[in-house]
C-alpha atoms as a PDB file:
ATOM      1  CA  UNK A   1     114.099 101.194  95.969  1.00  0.00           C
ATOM      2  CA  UNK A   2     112.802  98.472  98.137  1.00  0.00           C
ATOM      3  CA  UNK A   3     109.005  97.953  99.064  1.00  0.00           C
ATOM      4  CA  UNK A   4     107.573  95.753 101.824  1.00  0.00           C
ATOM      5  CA  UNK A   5     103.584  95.317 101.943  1.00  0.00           C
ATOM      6  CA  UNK A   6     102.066  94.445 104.846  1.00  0.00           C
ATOM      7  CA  UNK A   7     100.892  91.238 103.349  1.00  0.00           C
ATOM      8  CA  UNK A   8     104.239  90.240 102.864  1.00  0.00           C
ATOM      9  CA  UNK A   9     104.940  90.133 106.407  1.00  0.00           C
ATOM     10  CA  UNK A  10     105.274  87.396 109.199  1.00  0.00           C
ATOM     11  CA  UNK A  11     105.305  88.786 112.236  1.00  0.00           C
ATOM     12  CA  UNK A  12     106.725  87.477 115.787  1.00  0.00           C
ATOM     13  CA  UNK A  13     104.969  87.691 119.060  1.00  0.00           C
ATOM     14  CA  UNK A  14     107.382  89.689 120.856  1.00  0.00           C
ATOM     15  CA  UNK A  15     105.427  89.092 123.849  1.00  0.00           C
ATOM     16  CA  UNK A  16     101.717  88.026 125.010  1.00  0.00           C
ATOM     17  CA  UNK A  17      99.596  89.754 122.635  1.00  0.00           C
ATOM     18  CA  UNK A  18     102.096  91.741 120.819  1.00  0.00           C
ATOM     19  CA  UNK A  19     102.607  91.126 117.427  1.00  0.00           C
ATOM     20  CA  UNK A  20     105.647  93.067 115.788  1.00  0.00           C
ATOM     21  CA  UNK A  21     107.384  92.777 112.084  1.00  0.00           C
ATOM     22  CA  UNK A  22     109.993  94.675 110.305  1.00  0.00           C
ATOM     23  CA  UNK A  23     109.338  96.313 107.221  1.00  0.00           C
ATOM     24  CA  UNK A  24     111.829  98.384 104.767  1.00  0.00           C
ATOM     25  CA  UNK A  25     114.832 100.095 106.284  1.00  0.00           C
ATOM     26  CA  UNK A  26     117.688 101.830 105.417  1.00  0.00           C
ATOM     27  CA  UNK A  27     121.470 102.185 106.972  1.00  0.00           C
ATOM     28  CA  UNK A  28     119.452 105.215 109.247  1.00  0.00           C
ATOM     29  CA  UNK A  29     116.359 103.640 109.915  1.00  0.00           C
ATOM     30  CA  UNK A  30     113.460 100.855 109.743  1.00  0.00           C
ATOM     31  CA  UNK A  31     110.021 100.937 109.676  1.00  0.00           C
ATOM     32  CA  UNK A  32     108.315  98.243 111.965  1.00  0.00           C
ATOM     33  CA  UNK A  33     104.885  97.060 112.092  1.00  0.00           C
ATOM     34  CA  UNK A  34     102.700  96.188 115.267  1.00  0.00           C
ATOM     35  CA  UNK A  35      99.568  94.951 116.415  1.00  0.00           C
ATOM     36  CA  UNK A  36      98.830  94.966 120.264  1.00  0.00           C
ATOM     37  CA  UNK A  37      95.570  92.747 121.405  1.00  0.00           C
ATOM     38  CA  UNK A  38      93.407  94.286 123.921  1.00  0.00           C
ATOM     39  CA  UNK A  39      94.808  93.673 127.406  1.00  0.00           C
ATOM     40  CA  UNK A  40      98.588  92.954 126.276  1.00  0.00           C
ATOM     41  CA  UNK A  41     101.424  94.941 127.321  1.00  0.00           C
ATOM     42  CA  UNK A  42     104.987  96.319 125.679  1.00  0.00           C
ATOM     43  CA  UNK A  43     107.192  95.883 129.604  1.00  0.00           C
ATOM     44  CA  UNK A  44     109.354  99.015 130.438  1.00  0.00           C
ATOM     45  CA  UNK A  45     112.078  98.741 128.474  1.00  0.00           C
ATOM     46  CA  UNK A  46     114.298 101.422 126.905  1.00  0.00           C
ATOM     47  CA  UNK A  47     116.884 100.968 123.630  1.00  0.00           C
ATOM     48  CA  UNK A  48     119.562 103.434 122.129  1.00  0.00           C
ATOM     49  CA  UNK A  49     117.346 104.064 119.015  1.00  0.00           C
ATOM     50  CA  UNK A  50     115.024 106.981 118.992  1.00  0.00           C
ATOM     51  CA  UNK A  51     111.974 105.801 117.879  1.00  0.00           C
ATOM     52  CA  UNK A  52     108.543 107.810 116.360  1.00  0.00           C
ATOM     53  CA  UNK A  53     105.439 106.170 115.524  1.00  0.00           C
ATOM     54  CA  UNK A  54     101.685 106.720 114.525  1.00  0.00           C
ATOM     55  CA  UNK A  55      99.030 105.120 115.442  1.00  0.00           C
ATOM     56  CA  UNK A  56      96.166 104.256 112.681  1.00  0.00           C
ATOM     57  CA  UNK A  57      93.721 101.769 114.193  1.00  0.00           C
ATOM     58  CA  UNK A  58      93.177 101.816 118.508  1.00  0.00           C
ATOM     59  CA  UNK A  59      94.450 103.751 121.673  1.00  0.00           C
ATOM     60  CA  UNK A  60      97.695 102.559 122.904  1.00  0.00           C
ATOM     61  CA  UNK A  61      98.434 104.121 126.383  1.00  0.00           C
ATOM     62  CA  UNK A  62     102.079 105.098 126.436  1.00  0.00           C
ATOM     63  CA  UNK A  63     104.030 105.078 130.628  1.00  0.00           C
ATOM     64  CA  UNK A  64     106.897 107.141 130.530  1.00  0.00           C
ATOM     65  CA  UNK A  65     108.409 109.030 133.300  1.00  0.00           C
ATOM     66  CA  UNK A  66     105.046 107.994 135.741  1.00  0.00           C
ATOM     67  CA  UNK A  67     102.596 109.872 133.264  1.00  0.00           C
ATOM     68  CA  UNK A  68     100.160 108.172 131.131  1.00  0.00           C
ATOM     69  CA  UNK A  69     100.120 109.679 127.475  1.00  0.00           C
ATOM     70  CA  UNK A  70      97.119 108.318 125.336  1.00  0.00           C
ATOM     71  CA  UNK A  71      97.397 107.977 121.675  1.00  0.00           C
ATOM     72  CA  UNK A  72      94.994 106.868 118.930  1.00  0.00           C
ATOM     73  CA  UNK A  73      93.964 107.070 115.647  1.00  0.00           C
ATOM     74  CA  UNK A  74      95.723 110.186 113.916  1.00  0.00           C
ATOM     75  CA  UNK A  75      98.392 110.848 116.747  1.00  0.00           C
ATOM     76  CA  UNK A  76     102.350 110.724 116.223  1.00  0.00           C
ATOM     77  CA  UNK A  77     104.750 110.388 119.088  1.00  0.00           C
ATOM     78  CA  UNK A  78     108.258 110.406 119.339  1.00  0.00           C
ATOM     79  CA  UNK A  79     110.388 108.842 122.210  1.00  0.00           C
ATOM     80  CA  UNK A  80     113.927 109.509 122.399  1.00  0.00           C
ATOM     81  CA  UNK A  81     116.643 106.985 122.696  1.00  0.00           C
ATOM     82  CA  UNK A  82     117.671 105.342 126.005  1.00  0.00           C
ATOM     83  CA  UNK A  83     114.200 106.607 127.879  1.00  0.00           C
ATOM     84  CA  UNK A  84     112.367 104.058 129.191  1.00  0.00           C
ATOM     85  CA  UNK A  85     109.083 103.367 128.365  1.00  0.00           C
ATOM     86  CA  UNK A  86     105.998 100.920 128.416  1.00  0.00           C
ATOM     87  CA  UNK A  87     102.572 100.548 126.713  1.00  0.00           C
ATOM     88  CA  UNK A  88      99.508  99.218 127.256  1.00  0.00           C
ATOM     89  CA  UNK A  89      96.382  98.597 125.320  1.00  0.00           C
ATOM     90  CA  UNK A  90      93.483  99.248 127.574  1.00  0.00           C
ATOM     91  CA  UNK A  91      90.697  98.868 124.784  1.00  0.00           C
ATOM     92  CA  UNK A  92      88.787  96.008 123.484  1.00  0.00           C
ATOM     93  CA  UNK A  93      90.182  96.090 120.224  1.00  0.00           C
ATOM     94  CA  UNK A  94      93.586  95.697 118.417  1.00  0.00           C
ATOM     95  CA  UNK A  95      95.738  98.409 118.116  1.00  0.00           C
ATOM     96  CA  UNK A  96      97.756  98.904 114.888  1.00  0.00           C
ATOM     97  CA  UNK A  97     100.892 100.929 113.710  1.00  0.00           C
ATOM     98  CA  UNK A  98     104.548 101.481 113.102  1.00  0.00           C
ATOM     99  CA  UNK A  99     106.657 102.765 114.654  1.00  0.00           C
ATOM    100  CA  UNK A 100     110.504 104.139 112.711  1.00  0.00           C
ATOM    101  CA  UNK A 101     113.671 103.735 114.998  1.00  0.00           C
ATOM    102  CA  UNK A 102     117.090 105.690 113.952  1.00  0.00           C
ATOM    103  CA  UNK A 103     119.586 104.072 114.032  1.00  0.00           C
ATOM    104  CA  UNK A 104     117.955 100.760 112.768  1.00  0.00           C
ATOM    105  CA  UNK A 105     116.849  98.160 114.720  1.00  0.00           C
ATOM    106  CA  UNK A 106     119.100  95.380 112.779  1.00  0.00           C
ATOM    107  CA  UNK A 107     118.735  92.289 114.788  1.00  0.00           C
ATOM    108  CA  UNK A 108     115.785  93.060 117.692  1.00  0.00           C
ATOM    109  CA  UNK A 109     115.931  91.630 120.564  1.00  0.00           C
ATOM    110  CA  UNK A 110     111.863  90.310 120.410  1.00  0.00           C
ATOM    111  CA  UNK A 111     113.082  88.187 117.017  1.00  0.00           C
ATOM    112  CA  UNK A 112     114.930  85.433 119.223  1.00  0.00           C
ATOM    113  CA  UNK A 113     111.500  85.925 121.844  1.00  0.00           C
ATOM    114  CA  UNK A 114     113.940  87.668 124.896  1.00  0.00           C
ATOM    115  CA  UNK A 115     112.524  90.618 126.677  1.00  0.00           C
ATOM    116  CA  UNK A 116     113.335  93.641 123.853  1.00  0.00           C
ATOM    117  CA  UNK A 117     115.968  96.392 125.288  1.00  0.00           C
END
């Protein structure tokens, strides 16, 4: 069993604002950490992986497919894989969560600081 605590993490700013970090994964999936500042952005951008999260501190305003679907504190989502989406943090404070992609995200895109597909 492997175990990754948020304190053990160093995160990279995958873009203004938006801090991510990867946490434990298997061969099916990873866990990953972020933290979006108030007034930062996650670009459209889509990726094979299917990817769920929950969100445990904030609102995080989700675009996908021209609607705007709100989540905070409590709320799950799942996106599936190759649908493009963006986010946006509208609120004056940091939102926080993680978010699980299947299959894993092994090498991100964000790591090397290029736009993440």
């Amino acid at each position: 069993m492997d175990r990754v605590s948020l304190t053990d993490l160093e995160p990279s700013e995958a873009a203004d604002g938006v801090h991510l970090a990867l946490m434990a994964g298997t061969d099916s999936m990873n866990v990953q950490h972020f933290e979006i500042e108030p007034g930062a952005t996650v670009a459209e951008h889509s990726h094979p992986h299917e990817q769920t999260g929950f969100i445990y501190e904030g609102e995080l305003v989700f675009l996908v497919d021209g609607d705007e679907i709100r989540c905070g504190p409590g709320d799950s989502y799942a996106i599936p894989g190759d649908q493009p989406h963006a986010a946006e943090n509208r609120g004056d404070g940091t939102v926080r969560g993680v978010d699980v992609f299947s299959p894993p995200r092994e090498n991100p895109s964000w790591r090397e600081s290029e736009p993440r597909s």
